[in-house]
C-alpha atoms as a PDB file:
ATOM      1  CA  UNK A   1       6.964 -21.281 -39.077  1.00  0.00           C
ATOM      2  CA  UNK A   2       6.987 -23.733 -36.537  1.00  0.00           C
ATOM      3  CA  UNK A   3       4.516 -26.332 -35.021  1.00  0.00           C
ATOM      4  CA  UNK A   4       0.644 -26.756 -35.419  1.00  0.00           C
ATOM      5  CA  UNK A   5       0.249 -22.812 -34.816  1.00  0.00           C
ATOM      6  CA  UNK A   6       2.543 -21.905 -37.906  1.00  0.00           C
ATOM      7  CA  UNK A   7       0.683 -24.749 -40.437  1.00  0.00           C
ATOM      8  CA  UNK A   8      -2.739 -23.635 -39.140  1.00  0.00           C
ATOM      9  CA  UNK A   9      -1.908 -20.101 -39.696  1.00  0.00           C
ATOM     10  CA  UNK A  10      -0.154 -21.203 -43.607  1.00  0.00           C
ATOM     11  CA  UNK A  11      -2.859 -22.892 -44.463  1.00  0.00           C
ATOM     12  CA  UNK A  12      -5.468 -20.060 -43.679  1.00  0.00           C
ATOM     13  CA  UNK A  13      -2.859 -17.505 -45.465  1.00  0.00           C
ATOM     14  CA  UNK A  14      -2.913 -19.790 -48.440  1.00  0.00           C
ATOM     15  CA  UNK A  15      -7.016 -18.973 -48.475  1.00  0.00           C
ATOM     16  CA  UNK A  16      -8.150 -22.252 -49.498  1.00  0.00           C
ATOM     17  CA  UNK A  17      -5.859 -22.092 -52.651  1.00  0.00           C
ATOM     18  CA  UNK A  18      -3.746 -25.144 -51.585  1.00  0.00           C
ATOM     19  CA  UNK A  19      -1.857 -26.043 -48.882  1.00  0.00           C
ATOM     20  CA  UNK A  20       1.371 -25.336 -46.779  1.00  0.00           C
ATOM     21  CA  UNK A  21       3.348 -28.446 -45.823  1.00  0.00           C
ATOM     22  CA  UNK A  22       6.262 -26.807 -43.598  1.00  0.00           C
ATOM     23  CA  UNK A  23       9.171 -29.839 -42.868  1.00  0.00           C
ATOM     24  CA  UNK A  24      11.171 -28.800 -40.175  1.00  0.00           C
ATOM     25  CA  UNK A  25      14.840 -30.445 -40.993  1.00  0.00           C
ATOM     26  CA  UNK A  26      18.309 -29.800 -39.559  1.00  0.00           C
ATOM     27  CA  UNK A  27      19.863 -28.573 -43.075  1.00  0.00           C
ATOM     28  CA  UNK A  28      23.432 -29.678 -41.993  1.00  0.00           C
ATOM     29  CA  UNK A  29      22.376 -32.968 -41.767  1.00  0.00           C
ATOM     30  CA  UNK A  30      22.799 -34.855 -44.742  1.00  0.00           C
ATOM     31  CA  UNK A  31      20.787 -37.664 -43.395  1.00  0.00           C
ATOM     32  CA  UNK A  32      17.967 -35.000 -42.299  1.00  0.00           C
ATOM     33  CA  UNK A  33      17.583 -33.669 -45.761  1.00  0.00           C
ATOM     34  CA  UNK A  34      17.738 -36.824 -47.591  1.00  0.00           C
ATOM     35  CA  UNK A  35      14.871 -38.246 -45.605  1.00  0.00           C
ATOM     36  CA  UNK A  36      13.197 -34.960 -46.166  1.00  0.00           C
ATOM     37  CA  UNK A  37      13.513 -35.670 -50.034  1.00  0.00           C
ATOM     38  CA  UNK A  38      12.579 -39.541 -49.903  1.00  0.00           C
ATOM     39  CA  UNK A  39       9.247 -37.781 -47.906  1.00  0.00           C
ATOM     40  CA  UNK A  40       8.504 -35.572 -50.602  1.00  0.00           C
ATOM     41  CA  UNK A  41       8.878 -36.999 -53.258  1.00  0.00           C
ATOM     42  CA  UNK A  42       7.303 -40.221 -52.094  1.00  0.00           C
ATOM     43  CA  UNK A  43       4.160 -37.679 -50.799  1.00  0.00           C
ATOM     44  CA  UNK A  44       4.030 -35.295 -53.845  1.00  0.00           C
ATOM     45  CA  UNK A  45       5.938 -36.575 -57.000  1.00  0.00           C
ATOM     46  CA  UNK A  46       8.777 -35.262 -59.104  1.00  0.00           C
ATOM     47  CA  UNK A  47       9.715 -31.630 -57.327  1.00  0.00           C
ATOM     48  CA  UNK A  48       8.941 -28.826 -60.351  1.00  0.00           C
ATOM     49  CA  UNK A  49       9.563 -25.700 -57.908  1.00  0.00           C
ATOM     50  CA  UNK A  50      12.127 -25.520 -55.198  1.00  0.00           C
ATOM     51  CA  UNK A  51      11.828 -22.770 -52.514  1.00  0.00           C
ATOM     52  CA  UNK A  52      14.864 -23.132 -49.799  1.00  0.00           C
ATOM     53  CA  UNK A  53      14.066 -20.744 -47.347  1.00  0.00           C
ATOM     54  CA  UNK A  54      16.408 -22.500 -44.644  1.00  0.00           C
ATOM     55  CA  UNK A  55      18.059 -18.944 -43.532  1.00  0.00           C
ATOM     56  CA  UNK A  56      20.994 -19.097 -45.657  1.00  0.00           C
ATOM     57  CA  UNK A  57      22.334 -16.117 -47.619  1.00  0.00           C
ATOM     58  CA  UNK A  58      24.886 -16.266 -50.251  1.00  0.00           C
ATOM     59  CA  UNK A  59      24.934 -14.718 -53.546  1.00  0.00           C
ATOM     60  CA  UNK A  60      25.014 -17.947 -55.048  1.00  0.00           C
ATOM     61  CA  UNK A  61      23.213 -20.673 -56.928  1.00  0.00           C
ATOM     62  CA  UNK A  62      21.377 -23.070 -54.652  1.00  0.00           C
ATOM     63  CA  UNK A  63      23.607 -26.278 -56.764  1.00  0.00           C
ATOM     64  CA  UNK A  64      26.507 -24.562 -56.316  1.00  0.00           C
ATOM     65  CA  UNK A  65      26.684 -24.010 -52.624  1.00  0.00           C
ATOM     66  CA  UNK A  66      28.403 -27.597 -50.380  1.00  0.00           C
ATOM     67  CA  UNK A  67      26.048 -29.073 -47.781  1.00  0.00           C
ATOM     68  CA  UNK A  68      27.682 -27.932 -44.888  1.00  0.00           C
ATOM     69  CA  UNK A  69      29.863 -24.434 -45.836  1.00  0.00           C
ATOM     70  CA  UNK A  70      27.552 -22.189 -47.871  1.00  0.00           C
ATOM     71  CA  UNK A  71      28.652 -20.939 -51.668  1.00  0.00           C
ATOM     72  CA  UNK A  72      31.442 -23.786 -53.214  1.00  0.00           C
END
């Protein structure tokens, strides 16, 4: 999901339920990703739920995979 097109179209999907709030970051920058989290959490609070749907697949634990190489 990308630009105004892909929100419009989340936020319809989510049928007035709540809201999609797509962040498009660069997830092999560090810098990217911690500015994403200093945005979120300074926007929504404490994060209960984490869905990373950046493209990556690896049979692995999200915490146990290194920034820039996939599955540690």
């Amino acid at each position: 999901m990308t630009g105004a097109h892909g929100v419009a179209d989340a936020n319809t999907d989510a049928d007035a339920e709540g809201a999609a709030h797509p962040i498009q970051v660069d997830v092999t920058d560090r810098a990217e990703i911690d500015a994403m989290r200093e945005a979120v959490l300074e926007t929504f609070g404490p994060i209960d739920i984490l869905v990373s749907n950046a493209g990556i697949t690896s049979d692995c634990p999200l915490t146990r995979m290194s920034p820039m190489t996939g599955p540690a």
